[in-house]
Protein backbone atom coordinates (compact mmCIF):
# COMPACT_ATOMS: atom_id res chain seq x y z
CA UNK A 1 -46.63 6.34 -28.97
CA UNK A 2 -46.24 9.84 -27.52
CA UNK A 3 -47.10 8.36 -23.90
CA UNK A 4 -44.39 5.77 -24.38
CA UNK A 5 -41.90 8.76 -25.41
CA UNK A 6 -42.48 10.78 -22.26
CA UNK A 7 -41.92 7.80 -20.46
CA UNK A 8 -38.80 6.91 -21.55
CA UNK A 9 -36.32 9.94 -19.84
CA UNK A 10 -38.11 8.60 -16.71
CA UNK A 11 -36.78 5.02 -17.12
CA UNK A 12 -33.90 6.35 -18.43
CA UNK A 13 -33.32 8.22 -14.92
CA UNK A 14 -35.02 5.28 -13.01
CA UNK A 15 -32.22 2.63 -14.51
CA UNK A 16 -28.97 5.47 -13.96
CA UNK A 17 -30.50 5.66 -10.35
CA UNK A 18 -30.09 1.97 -9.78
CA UNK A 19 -27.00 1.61 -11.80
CA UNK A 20 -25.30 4.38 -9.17
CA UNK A 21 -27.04 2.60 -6.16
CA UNK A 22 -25.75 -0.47 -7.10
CA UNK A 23 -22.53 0.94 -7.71
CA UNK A 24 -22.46 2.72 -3.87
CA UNK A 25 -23.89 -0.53 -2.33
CA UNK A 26 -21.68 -3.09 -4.01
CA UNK A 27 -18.64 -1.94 -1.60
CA UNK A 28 -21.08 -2.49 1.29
CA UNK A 29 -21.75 -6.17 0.02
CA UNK A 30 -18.18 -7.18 -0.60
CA UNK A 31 -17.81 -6.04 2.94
CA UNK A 32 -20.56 -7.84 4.14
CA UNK A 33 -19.69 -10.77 2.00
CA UNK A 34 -16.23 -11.18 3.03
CA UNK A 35 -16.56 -11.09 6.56
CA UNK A 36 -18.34 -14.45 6.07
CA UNK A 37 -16.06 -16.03 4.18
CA UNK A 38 -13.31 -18.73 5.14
CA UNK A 39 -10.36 -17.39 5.15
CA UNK A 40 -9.09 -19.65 1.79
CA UNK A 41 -11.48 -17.76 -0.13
CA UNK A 42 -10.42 -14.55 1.40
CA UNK A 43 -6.99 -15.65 0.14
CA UNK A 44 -8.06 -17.06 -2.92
CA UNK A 45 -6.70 -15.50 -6.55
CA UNK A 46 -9.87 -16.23 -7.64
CA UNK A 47 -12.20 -13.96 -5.68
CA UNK A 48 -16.26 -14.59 -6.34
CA UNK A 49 -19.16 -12.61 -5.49
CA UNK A 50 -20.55 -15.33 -3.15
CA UNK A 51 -19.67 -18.63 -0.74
CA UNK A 52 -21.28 -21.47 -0.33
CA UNK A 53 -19.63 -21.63 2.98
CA UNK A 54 -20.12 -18.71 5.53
CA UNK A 55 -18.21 -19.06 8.60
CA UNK A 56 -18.35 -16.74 11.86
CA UNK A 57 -14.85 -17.38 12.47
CA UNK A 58 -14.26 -13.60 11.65
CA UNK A 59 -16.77 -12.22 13.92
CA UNK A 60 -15.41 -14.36 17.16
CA UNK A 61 -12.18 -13.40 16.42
CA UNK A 62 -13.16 -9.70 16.68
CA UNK A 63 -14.90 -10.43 19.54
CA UNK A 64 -11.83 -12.10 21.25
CA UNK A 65 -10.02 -8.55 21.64
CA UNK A 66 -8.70 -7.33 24.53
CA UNK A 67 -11.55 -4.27 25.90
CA UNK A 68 -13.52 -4.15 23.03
CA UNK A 69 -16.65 -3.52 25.46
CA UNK A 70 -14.77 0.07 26.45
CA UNK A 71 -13.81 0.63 22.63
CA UNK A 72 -17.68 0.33 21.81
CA UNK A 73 -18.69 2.50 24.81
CA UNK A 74 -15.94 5.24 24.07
CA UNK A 75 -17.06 5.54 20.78
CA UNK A 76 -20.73 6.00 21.54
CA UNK A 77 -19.94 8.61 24.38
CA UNK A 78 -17.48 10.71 21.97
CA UNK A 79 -20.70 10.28 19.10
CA UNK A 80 -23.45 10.88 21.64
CA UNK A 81 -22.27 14.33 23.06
CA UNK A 82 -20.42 15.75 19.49
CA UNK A 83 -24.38 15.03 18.46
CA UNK A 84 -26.10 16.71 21.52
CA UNK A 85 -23.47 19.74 21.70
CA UNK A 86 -23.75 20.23 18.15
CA UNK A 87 -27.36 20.40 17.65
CA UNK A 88 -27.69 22.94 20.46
CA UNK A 89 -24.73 24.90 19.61
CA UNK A 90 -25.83 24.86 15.86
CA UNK A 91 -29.12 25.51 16.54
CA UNK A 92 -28.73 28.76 18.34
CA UNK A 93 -25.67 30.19 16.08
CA UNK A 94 -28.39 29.37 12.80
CA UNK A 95 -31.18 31.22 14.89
CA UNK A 96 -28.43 34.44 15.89
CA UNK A 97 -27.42 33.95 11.85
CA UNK A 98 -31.17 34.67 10.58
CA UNK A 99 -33.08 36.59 13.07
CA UNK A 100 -30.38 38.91 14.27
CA UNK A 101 -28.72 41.86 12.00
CA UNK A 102 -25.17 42.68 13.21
CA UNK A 103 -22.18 43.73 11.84
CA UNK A 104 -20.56 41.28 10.70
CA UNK A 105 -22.98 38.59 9.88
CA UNK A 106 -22.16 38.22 6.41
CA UNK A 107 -18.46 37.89 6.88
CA UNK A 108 -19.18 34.91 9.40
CA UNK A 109 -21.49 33.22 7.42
CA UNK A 110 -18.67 33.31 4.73
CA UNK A 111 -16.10 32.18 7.17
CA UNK A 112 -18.42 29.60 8.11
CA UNK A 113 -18.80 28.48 4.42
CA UNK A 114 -15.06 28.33 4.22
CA UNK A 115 -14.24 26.14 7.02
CA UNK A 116 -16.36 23.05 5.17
CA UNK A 117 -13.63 23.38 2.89
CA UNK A 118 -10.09 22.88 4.74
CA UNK A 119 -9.17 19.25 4.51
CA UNK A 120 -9.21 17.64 7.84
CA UNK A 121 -5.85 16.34 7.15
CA UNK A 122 -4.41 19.56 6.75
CA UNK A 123 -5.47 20.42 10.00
CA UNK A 124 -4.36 17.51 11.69
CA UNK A 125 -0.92 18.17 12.92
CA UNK A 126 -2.00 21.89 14.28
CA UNK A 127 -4.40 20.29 16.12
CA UNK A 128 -2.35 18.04 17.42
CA UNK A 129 -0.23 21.02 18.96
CA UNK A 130 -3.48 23.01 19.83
CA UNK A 131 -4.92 20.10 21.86
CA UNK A 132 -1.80 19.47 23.51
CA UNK A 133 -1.49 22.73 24.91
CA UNK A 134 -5.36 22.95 26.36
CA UNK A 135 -4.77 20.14 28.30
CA UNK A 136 -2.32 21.99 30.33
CA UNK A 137 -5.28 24.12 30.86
CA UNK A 138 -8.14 21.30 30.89
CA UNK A 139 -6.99 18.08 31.38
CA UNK A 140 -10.05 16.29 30.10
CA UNK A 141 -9.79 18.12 26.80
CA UNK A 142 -6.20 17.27 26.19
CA UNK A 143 -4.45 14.31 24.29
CA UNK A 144 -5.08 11.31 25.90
CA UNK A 145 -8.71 12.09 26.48
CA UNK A 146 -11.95 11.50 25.18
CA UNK A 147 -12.28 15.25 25.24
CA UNK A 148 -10.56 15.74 22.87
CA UNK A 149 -12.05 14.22 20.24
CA UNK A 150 -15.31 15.70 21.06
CA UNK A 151 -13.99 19.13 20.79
CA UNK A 152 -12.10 18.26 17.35
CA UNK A 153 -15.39 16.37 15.67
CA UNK A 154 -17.42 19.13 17.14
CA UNK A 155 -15.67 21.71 15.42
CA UNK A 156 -15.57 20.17 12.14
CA UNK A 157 -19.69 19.17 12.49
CA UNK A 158 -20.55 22.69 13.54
CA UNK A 159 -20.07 24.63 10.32
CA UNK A 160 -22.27 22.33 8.17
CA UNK A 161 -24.85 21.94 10.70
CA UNK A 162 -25.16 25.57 10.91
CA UNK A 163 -24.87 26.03 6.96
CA UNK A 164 -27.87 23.57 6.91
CA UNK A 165 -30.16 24.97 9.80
CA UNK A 166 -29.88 28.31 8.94
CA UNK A 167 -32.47 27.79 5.48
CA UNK A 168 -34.70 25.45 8.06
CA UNK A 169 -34.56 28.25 10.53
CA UNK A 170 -34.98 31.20 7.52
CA UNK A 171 -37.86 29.67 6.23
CA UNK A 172 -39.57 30.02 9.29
CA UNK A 173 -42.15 33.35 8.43
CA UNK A 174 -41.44 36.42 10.81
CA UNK A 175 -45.00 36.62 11.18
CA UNK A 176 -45.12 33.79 13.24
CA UNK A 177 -42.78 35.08 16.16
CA UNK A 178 -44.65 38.53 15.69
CA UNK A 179 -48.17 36.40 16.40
CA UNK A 180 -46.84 34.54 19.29
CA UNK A 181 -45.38 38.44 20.77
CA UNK A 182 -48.73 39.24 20.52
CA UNK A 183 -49.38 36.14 22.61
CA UNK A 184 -47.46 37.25 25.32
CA UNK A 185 -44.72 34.36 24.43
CA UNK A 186 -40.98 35.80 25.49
CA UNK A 187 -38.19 35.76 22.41
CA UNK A 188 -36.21 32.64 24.15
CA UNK A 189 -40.36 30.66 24.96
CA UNK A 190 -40.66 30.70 20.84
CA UNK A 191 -37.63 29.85 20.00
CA UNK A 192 -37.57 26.81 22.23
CA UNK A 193 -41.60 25.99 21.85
CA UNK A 194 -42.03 27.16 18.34
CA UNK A 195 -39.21 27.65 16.21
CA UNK A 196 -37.37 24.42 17.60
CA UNK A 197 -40.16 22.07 16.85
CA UNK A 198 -40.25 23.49 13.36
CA UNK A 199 -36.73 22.83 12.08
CA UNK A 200 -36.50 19.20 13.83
CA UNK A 201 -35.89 17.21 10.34
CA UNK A 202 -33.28 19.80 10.37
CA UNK A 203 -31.61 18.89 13.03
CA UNK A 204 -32.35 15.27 12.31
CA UNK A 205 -30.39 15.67 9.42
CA UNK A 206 -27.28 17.21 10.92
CA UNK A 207 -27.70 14.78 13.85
CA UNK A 208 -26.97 12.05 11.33
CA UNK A 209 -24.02 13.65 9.71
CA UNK A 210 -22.09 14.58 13.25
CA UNK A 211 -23.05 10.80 14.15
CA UNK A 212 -21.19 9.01 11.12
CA UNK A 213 -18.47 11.85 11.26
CA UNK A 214 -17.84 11.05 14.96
CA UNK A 215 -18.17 6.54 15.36
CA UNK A 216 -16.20 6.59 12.12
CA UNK A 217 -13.21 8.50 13.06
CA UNK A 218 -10.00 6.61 12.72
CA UNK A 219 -7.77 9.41 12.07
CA UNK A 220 -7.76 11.54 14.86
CA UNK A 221 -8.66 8.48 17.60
CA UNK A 222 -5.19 7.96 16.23
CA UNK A 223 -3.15 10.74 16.40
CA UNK A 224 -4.97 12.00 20.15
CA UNK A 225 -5.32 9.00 22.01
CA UNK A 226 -1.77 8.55 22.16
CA UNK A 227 -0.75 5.85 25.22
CA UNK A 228 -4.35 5.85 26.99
CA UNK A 229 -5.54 2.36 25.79
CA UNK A 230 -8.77 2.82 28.00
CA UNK A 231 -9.57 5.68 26.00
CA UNK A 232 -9.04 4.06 22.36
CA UNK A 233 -12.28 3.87 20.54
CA UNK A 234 -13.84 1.38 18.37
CA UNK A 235 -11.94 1.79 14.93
CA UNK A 236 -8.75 0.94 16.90
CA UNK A 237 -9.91 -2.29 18.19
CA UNK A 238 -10.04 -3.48 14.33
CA UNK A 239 -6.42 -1.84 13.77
CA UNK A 240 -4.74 -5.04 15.48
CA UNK A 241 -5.61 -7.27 12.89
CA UNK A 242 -3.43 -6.10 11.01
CA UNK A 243 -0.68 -7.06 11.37
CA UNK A 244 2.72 -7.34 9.59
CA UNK A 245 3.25 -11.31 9.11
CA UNK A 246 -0.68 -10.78 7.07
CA UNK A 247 -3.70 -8.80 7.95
CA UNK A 248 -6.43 -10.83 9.28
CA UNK A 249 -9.37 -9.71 6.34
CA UNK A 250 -11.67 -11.63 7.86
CA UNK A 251 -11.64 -9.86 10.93
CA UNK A 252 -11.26 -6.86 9.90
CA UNK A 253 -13.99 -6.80 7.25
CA UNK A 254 -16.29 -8.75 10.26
CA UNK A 255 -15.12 -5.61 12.33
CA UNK A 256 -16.25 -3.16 9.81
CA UNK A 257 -19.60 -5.01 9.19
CA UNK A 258 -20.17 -4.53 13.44
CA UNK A 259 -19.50 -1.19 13.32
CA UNK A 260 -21.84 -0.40 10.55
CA UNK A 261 -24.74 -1.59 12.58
CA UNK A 262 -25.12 1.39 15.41
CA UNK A 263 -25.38 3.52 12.40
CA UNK A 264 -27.77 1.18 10.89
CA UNK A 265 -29.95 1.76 13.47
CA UNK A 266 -29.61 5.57 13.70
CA UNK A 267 -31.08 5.46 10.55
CA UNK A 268 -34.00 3.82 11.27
CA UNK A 269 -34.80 5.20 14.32
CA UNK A 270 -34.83 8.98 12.49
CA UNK A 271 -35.52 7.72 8.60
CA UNK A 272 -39.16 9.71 8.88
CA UNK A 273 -37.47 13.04 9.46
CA UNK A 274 -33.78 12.49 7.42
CA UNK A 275 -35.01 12.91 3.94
CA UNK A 276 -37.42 15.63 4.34
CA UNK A 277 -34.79 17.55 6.22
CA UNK A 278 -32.09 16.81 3.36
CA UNK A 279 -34.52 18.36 1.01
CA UNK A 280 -34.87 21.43 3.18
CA UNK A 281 -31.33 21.81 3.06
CA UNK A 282 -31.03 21.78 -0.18
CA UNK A 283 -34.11 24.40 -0.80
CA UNK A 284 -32.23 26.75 1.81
């Protein structure tokens, strides 16, 4: 009896675990779901959890747009370098953060704790103005430009990456760069050989956060890329299905469903390293 009664607050956290995944991963389904279904059931008043007839109608439709080759490619190149830039630039403010004293340091670290919390839409029409002025100065970082949008999504990624790498990099032991001074190892060969090796499910984890944050973005692929259609990315290929005579749900959900998969496959390709370095986060 008393084994049975430990037990139970364990199923009782096992079953509110699945009732909250089920919750996050029904909107996921009904995405899914509907991009395979005719478009009378898409209509219907009477919408159901499944079909017994999945089309693909919705998927060649989306395929059917105008560029959507360029739209995919955009959106990787903006994602690939706000990843790259911001794991390197992260990486080296979290390592100035922790094993540097200077005045100051505390004040930035607060600073860098406020910035996660300014809503992006609040920010959106200064920026706006801001990146319209640079590219008078840099053209390739002005509206217009893929630029852009890299230095906007890098600027929002870079104060939670840093937030997050900075308890990877603290928990590092001084003793360790002492032992490899001792070695004969320079400041800049341990960081590099040593400490960067270290806090890799670290960086895997901000990697993954910049990468959603950045092939996601609908708002400001809106409001920069202005008039350059060759420069649109991916979320704006779905935006002309809808369209003011009806939106075209099938499509669009189809759409969505496509652009879930690059992410998809981020995941895979780092799921050894994510969930360790989500738990290191959360112990720094």
């Amino acid at each position: 009896m008393s084994g049975s009664r430990k037990r139970l607050p364990r199923r009782i956290a096992d079953g509110v675990a699945v009732l909250i995944a089920a919750v996050v991963a029904f909107p996921l389904y009904w995405m899914v779901l509907s991009a395979f279904k005719p478009e009378g059931e898409l209509l219907s008043s009477d919408p159901r959890p499944w079909t017994w007839a999945p089309t693909l109608d919705g998927f060649r439709r989306v395929f059917t747009v105008d560029g959507l080759g360029g739209y995919f490619a955009n959106s990787l190149l903006v994602a690939a370098a706000v990843v790259l830039l911001s794991l390197l630039m992260s990486f080296l403010a979290a390592v100035a953060l922790t094993r540097f004293r200077f005045r100051g340091r505390t004040v930035l670290l607060l600073m860098i704790l406020v910035a996660q919390m300014v809503p992006v839409e609040a920010l959106t029409i200064p920026l706006f103005f801001l990146m319209r002025e640079v590219g008078g100065v840099a053209p390739a970082f002005g509206l217009n430009h893929l630029g852009s949008l890299v230095l906007v999504h890098l600027a929002f990624s870079l104060p939670l990456a840093i937030w997050m790498l900075r308890g990877f990099v603290a928990a590092v032991p001084d003793e360790l760069e002492e032992a490899a001074t001792l070695d004969g190892a320079s400041r800049a060969r341990f960081v590099w050989q040593v400490l960067f090796p270290l806090v890799a499910p670290g960086l895997v984890a901000t990697s993954v956060l910049s990468f959603i944050h950045a092939w996601n973005d609908f708002l400001f692929a809106k409001t920069f890329i202005i008039s350059a259609t060759e420069n649109q990315t991916l979320p704006m290929a779905i935006l002309v299905f809808f369209k003011p005579e009806g939106n075209d749900w099938g499509a669009i959900m189809a759409g969505s469903t496509l652009m879930t998969i690059p992410v998809l496959i981020f995941f895979v390709l780092v799921q050894r390293k994510l969930v360790s370095g989500l738990a290191g986060a959360v112990k720094g």
